[in-house]
PDB file of N, CA and C in Angstrom:
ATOM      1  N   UNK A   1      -2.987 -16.206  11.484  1.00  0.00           N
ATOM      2  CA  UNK A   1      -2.188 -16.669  10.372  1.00  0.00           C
ATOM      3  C   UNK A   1      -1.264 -15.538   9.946  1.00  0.00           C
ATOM      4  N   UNK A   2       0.265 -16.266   9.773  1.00  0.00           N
ATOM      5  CA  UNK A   2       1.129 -14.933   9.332  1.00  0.00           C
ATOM      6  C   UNK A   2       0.712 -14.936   7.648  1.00  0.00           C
ATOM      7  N   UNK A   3       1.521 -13.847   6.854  1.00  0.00           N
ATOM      8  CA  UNK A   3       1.782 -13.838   5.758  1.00  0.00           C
ATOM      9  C   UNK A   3       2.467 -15.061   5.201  1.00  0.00           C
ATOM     10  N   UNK A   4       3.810 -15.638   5.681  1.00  0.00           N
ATOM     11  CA  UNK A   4       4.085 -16.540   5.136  1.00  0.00           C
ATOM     12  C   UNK A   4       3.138 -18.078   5.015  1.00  0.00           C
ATOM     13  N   UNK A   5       2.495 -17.762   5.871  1.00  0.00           N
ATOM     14  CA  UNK A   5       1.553 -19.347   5.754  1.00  0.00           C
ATOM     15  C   UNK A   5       0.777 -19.658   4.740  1.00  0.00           C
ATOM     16  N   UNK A   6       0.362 -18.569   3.968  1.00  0.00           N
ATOM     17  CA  UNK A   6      -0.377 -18.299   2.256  1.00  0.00           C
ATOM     18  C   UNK A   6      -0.005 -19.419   1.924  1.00  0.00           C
ATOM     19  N   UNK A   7       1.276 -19.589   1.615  1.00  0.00           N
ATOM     20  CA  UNK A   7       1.451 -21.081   1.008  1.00  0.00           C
ATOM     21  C   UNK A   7       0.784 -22.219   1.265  1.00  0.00           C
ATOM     22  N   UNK A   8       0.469 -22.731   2.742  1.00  0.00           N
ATOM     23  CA  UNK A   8      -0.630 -23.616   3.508  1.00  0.00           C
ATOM     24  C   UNK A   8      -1.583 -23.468   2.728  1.00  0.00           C
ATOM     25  N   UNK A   9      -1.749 -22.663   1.750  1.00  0.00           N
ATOM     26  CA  UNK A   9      -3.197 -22.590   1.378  1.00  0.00           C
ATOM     27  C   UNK A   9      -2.985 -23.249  -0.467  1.00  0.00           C
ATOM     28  N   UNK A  10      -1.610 -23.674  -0.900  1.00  0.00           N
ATOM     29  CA  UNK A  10      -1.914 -24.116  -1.962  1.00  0.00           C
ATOM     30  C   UNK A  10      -0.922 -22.378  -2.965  1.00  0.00           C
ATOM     31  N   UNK A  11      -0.719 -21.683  -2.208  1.00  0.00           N
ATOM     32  CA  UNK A  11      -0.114 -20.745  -3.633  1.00  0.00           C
ATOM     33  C   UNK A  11       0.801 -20.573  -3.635  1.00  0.00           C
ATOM     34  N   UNK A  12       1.338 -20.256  -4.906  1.00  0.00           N
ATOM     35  CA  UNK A  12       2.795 -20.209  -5.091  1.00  0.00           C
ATOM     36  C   UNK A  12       3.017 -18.546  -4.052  1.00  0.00           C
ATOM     37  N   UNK A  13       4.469 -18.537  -4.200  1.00  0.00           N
ATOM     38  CA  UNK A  13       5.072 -17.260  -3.822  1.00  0.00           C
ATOM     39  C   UNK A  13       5.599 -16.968  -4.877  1.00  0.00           C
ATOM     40  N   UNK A  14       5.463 -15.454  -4.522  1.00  0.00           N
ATOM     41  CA  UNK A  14       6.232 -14.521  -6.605  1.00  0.00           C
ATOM     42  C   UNK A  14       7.011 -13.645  -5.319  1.00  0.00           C
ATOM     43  N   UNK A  15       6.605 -13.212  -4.487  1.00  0.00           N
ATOM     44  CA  UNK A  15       7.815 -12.375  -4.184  1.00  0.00           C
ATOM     45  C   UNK A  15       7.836 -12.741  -2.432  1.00  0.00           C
ATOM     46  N   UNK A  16       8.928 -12.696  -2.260  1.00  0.00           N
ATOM     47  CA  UNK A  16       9.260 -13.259  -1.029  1.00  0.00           C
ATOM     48  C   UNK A  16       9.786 -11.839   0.253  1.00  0.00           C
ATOM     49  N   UNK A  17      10.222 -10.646   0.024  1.00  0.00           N
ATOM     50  CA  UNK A  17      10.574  -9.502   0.626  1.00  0.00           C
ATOM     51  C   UNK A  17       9.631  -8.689   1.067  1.00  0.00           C
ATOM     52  N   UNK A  18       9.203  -9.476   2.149  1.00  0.00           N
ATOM     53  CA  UNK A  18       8.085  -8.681   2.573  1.00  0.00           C
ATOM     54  C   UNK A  18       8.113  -9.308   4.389  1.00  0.00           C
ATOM     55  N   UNK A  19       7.576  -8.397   5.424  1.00  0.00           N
ATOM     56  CA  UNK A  19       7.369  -8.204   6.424  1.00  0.00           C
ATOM     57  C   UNK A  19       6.367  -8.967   6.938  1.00  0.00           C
ATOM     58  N   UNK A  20       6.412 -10.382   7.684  1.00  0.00           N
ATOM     59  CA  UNK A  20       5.739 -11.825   8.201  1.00  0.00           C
ATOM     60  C   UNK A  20       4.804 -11.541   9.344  1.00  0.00           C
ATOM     61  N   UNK A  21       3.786 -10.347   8.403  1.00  0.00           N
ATOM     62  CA  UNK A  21       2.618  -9.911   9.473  1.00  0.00           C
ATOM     63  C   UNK A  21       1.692 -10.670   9.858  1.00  0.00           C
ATOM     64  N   UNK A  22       1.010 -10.695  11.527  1.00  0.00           N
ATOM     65  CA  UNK A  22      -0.537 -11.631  11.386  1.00  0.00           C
ATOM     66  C   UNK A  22      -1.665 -10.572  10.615  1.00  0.00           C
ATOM     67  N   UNK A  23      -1.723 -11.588   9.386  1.00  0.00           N
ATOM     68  CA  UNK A  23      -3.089 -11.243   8.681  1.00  0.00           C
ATOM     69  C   UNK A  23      -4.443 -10.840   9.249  1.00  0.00           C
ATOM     70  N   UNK A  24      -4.854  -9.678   9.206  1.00  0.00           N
ATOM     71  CA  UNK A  24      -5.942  -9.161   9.961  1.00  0.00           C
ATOM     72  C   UNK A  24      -7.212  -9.826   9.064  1.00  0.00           C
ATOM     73  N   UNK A  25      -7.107  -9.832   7.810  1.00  0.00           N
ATOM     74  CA  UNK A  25      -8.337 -10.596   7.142  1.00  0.00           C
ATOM     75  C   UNK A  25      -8.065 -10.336   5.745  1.00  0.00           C
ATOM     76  N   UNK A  26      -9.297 -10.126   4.743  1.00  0.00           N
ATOM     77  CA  UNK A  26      -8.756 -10.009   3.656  1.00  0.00           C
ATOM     78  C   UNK A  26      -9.436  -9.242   3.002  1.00  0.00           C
ATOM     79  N   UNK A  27      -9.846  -9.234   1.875  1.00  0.00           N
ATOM     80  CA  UNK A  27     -10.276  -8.101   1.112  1.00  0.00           C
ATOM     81  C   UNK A  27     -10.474  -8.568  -0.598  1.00  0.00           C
ATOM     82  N   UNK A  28     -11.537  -8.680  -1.493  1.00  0.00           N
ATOM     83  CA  UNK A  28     -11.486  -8.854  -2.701  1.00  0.00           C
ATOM     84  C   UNK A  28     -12.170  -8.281  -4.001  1.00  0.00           C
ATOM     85  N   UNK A  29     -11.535  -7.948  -4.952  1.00  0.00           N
ATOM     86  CA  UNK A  29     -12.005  -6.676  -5.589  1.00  0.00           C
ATOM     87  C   UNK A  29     -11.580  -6.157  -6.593  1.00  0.00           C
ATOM     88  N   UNK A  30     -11.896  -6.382  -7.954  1.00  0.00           N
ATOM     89  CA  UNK A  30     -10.636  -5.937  -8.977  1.00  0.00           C
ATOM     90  C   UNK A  30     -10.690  -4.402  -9.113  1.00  0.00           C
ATOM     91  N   UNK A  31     -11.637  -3.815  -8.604  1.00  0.00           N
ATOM     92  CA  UNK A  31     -11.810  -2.449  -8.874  1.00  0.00           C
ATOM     93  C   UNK A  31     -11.144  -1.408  -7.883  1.00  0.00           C
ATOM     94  N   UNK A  32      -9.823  -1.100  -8.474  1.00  0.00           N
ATOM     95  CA  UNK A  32      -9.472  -0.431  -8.214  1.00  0.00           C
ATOM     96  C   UNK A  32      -9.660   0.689  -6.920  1.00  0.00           C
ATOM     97  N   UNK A  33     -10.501   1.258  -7.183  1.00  0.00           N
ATOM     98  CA  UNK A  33     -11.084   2.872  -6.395  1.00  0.00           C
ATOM     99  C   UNK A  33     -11.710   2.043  -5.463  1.00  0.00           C
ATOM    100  N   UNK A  34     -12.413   0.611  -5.710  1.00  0.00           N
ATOM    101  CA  UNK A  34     -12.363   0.069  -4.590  1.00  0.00           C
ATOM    102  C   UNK A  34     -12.185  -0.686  -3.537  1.00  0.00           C
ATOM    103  N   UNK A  35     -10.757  -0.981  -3.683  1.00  0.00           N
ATOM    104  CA  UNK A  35      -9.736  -1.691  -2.869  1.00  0.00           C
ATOM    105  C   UNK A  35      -9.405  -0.736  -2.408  1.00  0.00           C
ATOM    106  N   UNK A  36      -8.995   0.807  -3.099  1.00  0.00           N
ATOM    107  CA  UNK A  36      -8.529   1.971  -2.125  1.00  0.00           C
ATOM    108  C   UNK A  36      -9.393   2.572  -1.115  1.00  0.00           C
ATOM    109  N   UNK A  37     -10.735   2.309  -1.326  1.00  0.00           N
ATOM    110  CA  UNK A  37     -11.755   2.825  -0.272  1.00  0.00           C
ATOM    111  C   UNK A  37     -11.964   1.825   0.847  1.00  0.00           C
ATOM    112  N   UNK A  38     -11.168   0.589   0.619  1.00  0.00           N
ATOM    113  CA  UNK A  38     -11.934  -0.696   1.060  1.00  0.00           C
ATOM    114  C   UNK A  38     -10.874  -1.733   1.668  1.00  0.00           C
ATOM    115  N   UNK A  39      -9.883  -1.331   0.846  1.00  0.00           N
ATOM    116  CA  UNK A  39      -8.623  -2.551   1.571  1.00  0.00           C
ATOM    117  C   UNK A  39      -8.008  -1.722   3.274  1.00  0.00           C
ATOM    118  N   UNK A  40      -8.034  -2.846   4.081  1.00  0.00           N
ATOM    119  CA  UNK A  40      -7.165  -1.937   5.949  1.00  0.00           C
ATOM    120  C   UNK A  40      -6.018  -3.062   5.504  1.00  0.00           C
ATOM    121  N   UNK A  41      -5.319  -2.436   6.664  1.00  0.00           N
ATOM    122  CA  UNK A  41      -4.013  -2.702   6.959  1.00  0.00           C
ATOM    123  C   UNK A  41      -3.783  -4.400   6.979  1.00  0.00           C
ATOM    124  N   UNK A  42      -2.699  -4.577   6.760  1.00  0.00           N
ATOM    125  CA  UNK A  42      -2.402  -6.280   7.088  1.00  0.00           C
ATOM    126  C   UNK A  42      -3.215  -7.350   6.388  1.00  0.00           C
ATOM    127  N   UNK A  43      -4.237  -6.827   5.766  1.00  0.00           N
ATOM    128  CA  UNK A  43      -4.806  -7.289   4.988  1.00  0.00           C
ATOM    129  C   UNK A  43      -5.030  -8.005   3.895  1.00  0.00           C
ATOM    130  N   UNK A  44      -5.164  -8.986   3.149  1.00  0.00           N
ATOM    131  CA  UNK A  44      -4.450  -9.931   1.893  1.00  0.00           C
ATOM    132  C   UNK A  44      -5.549  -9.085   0.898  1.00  0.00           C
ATOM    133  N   UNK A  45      -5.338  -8.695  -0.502  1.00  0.00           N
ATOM    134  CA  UNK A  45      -6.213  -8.589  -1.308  1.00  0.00           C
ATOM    135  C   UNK A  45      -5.879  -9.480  -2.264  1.00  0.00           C
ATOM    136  N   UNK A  46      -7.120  -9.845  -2.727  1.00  0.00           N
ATOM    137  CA  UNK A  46      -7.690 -11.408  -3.967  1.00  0.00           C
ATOM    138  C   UNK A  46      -8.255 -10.005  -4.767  1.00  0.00           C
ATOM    139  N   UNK A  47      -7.260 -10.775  -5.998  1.00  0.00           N
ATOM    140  CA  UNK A  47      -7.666 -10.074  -7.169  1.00  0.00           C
ATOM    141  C   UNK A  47      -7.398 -10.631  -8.483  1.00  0.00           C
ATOM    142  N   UNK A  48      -7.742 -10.480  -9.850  1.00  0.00           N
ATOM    143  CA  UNK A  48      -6.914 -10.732 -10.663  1.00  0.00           C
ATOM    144  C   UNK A  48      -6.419  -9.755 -11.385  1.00  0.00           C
ATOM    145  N   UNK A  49      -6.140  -8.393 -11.027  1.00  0.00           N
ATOM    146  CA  UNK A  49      -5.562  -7.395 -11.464  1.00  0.00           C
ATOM    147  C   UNK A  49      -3.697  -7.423 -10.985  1.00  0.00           C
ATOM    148  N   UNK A  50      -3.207  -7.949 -12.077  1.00  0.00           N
ATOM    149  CA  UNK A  50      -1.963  -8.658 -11.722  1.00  0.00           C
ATOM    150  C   UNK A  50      -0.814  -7.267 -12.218  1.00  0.00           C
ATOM    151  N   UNK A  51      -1.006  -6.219 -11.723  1.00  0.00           N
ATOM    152  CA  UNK A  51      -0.153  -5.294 -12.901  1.00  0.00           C
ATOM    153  C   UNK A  51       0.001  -4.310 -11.336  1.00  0.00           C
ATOM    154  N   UNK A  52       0.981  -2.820 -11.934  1.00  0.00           N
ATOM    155  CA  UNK A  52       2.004  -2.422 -10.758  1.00  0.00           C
ATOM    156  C   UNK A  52       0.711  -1.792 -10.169  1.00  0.00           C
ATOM    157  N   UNK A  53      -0.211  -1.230 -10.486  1.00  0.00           N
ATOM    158  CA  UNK A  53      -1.089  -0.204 -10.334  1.00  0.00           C
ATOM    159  C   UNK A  53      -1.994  -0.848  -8.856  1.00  0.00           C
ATOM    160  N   UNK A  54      -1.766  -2.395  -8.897  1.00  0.00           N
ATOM    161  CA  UNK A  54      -2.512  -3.044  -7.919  1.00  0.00           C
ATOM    162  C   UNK A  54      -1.539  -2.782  -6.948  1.00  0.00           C
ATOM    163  N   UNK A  55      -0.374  -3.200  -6.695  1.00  0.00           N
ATOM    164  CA  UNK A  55       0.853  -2.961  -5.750  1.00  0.00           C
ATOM    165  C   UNK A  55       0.760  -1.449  -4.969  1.00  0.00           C
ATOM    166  N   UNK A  56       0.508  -0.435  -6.015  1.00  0.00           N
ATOM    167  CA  UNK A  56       0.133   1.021  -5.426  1.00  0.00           C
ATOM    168  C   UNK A  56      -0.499   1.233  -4.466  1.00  0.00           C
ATOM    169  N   UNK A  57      -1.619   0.686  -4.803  1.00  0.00           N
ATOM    170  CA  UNK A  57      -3.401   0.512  -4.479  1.00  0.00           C
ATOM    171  C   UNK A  57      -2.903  -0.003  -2.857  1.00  0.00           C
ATOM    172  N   UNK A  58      -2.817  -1.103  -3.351  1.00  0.00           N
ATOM    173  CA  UNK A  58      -2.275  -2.271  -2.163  1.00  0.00           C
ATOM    174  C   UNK A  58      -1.160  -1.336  -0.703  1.00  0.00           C
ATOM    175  N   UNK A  59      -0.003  -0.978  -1.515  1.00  0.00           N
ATOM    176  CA  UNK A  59       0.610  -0.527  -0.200  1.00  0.00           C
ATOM    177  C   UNK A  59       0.046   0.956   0.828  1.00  0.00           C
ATOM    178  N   UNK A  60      -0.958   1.497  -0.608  1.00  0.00           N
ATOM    179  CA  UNK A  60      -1.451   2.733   0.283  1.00  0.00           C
ATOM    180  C   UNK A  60      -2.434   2.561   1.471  1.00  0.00           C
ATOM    181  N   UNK A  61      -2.696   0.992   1.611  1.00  0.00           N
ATOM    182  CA  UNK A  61      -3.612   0.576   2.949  1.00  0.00           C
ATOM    183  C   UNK A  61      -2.685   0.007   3.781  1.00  0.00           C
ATOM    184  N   UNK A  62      -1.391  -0.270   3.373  1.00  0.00           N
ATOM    185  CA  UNK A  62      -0.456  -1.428   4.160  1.00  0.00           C
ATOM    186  C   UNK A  62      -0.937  -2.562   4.151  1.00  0.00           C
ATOM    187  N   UNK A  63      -1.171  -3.221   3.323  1.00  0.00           N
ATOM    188  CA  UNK A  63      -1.560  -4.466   2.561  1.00  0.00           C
ATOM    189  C   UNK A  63      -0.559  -5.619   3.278  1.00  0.00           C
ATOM    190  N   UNK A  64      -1.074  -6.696   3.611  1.00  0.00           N
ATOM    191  CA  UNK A  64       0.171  -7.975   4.120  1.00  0.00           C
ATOM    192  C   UNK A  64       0.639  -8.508   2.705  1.00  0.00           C
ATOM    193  N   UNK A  65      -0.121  -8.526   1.934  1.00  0.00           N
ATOM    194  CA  UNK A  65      -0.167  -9.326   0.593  1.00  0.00           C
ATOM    195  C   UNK A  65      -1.350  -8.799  -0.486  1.00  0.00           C
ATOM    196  N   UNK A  66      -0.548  -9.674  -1.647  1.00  0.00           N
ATOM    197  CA  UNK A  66      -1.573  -9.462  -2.475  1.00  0.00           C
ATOM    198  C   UNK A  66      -1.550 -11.304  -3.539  1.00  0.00           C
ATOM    199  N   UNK A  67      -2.717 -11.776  -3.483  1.00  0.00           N
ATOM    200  CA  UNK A  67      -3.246 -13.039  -4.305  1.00  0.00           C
ATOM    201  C   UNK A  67      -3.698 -12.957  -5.686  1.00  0.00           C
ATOM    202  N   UNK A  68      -2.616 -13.070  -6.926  1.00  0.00           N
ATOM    203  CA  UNK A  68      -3.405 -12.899  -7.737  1.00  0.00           C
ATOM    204  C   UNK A  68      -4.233 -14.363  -8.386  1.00  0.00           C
ATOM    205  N   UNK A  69      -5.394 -14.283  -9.019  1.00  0.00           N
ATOM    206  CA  UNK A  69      -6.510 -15.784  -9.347  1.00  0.00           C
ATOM    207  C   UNK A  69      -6.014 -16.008 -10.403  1.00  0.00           C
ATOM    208  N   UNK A  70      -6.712 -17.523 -10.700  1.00  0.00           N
ATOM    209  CA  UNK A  70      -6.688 -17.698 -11.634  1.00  0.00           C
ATOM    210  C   UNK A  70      -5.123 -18.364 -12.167  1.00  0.00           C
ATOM    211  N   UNK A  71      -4.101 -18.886 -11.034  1.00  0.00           N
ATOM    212  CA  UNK A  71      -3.166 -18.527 -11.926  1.00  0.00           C
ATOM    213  C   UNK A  71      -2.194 -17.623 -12.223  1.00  0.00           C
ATOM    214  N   UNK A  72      -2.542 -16.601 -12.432  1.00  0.00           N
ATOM    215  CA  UNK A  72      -1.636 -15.511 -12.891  1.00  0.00           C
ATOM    216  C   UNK A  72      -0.442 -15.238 -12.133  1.00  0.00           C
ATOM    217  N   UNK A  73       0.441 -14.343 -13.040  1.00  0.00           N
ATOM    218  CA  UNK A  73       1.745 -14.490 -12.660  1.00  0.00           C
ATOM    219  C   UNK A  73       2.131 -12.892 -12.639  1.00  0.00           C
ATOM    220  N   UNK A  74       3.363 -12.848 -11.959  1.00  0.00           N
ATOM    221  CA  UNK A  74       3.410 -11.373 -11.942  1.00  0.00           C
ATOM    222  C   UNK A  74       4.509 -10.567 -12.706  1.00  0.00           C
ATOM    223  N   UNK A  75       4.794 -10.211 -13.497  1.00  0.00           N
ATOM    224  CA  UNK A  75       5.915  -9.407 -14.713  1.00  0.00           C
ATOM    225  C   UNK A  75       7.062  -8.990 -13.321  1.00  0.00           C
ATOM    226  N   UNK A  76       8.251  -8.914 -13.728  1.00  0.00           N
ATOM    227  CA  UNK A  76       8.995  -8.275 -13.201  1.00  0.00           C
ATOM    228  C   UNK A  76       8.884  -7.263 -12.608  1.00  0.00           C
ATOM    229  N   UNK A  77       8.304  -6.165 -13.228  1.00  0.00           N
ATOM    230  CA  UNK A  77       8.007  -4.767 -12.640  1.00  0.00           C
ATOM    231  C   UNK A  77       7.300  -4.740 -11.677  1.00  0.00           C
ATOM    232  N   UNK A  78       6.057  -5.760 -11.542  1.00  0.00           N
ATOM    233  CA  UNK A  78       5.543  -5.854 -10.358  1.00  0.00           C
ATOM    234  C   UNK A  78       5.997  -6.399  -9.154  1.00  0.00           C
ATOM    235  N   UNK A  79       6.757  -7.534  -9.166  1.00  0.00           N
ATOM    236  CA  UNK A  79       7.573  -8.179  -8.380  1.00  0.00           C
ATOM    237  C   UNK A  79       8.744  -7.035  -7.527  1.00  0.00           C
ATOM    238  N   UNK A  80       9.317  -6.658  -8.656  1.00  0.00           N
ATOM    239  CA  UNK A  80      10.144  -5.248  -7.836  1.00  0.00           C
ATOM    240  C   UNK A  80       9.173  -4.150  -7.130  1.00  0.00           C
ATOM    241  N   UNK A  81       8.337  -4.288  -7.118  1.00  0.00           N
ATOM    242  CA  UNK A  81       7.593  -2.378  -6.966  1.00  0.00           C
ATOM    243  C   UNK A  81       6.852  -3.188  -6.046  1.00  0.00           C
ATOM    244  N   UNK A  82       6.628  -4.595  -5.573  1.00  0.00           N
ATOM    245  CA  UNK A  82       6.250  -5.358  -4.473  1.00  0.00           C
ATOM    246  C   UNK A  82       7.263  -5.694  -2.944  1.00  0.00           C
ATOM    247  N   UNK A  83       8.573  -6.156  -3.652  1.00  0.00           N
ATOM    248  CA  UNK A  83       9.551  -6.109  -3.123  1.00  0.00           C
ATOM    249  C   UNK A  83      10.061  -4.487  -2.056  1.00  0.00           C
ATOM    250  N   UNK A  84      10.136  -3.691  -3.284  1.00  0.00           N
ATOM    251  CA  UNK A  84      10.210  -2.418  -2.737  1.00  0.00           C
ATOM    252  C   UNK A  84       9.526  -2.152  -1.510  1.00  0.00           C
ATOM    253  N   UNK A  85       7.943  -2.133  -1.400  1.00  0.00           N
ATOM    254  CA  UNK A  85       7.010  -2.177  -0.910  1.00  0.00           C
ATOM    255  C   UNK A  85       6.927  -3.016   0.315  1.00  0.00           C
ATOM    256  N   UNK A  86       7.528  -4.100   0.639  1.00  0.00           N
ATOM    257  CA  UNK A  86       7.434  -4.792   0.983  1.00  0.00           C
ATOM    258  C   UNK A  86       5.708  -5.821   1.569  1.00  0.00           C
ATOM    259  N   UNK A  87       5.261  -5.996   0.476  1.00  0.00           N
ATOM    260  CA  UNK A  87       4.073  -6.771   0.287  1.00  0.00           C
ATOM    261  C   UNK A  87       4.412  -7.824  -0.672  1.00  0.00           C
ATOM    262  N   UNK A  88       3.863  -9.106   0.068  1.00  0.00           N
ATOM    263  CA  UNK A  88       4.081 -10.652  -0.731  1.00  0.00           C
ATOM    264  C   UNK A  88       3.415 -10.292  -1.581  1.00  0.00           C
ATOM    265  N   UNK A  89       3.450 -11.341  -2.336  1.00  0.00           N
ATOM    266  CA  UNK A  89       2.939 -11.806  -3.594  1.00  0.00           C
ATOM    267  C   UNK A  89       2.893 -12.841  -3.532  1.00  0.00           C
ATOM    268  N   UNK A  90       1.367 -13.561  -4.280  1.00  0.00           N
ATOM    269  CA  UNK A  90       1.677 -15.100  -4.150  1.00  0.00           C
ATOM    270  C   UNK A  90       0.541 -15.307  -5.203  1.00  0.00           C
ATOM    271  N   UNK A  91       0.316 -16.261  -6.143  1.00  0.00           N
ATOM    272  CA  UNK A  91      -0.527 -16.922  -7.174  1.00  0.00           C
ATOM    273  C   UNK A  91      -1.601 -18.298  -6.946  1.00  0.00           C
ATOM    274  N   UNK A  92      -2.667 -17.802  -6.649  1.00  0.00           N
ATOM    275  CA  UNK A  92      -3.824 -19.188  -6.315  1.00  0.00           C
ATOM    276  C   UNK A  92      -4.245 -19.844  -7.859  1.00  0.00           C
ATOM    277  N   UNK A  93      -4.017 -20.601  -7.620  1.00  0.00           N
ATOM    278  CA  UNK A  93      -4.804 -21.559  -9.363  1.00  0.00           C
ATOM    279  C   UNK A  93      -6.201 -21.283  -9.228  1.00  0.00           C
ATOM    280  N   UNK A  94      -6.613 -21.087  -8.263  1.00  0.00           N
ATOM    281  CA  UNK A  94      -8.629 -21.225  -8.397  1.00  0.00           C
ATOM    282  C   UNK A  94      -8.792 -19.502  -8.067  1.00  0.00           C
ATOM    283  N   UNK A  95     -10.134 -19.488  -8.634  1.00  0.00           N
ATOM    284  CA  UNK A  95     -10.852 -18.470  -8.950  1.00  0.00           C
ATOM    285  C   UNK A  95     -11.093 -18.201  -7.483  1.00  0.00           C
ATOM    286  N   UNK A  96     -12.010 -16.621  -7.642  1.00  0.00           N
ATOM    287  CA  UNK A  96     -11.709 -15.498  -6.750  1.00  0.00           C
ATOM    288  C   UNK A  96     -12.569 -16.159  -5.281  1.00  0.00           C
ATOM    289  N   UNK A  97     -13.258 -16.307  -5.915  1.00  0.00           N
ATOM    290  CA  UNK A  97     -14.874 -17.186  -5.057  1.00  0.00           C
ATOM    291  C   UNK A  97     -13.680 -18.452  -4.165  1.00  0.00           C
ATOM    292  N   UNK A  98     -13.440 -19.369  -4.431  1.00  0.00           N
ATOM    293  CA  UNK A  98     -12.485 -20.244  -4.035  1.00  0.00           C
ATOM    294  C   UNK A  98     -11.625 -19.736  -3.299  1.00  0.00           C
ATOM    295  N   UNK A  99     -10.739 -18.715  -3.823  1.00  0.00           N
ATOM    296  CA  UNK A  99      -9.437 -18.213  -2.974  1.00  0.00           C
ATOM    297  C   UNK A  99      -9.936 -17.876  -1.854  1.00  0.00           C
ATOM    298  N   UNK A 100     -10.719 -16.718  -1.946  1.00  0.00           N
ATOM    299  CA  UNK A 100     -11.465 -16.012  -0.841  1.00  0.00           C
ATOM    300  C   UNK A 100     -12.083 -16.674   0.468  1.00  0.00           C
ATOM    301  N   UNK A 101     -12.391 -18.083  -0.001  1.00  0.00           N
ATOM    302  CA  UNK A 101     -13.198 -19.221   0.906  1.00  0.00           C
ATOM    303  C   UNK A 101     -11.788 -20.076   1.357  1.00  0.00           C
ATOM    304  N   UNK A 102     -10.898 -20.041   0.861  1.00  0.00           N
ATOM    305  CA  UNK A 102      -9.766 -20.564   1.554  1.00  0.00           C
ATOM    306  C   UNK A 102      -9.034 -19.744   2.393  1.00  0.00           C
ATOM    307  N   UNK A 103      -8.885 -18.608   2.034  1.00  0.00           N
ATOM    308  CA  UNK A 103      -8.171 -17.471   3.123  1.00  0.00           C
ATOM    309  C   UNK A 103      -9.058 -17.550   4.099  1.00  0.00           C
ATOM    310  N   UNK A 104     -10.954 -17.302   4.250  1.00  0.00           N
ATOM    311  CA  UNK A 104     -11.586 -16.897   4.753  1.00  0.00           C
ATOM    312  C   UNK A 104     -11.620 -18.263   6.030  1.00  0.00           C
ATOM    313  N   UNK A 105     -11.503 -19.383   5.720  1.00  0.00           N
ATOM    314  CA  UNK A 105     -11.710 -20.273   6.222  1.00  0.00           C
ATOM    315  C   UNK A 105     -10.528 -20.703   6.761  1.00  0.00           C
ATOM    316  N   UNK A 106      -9.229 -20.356   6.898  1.00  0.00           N
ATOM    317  CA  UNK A 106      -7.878 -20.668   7.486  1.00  0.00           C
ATOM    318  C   UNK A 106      -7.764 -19.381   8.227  1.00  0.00           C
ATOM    319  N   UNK A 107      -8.628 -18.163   8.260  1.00  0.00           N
ATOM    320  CA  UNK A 107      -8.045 -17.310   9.246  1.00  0.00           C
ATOM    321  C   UNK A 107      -9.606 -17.395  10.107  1.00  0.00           C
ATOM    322  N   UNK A 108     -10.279 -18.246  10.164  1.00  0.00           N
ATOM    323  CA  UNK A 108     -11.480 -19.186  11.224  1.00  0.00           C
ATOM    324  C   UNK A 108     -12.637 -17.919  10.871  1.00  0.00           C
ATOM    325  N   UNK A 109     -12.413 -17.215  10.010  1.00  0.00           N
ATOM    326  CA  UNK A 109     -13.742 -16.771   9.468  1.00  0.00           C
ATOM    327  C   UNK A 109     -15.224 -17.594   9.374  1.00  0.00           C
TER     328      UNK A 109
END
C-alpha cells in the first residue's frame, strides 16, 4: 500500500506534499520519546498528538505519514512543517484501537 491509498481507508487528507511511498507498516503511540525510539522509516504513525512536535518526531524516522484519531485536525503550522517535511497527513474519525486495525489489516497484517 502507497501513502496515498490512506484515503481507502476512510481518512481525510490535511496535507497532500508528500512523497507516494510503499508503506512499510505502522507504528502507534502518543508518547513522544516513544515514537522516537520506535517509529522506522516509511512508516504511518497513529496518534492523537496533533501538534508540530509530532511532525519533528515523525520526520526524524522518515515517517510516510502521520494519522491523527479521533477526528482531529491539524493547525496550519503543522500542515506547513508537514509539507516542508514532506510527510502526509491525514485524519481517521475512529479511535486509535480502530485506526490501527484498519491500517494493520489493508497492509495484510
Amino acid at each position: 500500500m502507497k501513502t496515498s491509498e490512506l484515503e481507502k481507508l476512510g481518512f481525510e487528507c490535511l496535507q497532500n506534499q508528500f512523497e507516494d511511498v510503499e508503506i512499510a507498516g505502522g507504528y502507534t503511540s502518543d508518547l513522544l520519546s516513544d515514537v522516537m525510539a520506535n517509529l522506522a522509516e516509511h512508516q504511518v504513525l497513529i496518534t492523537i498528538q496533533a501538534h508540530k512536535n509530532t511532525v519533528a518526531v515523525a520526520s526524524l524516522a522518515d515517517a510516510a505519514a502521520i494519522v491523527f484519531c479521533h477526528g482531529r485536525k491539524a493547525t496550519a503550522d503543522v500542515v506547513s512543517a508537514a509539507a516542508q517535511e514532506g510527510i502526509a497527513l491525514f485524519s481517521s474519525p475512529d479511535n486509535q484501537y480502530n485506526t490501527t486495525c484498519r491500517v494493520a489489516k489493508f497492509l495484510g497484517a
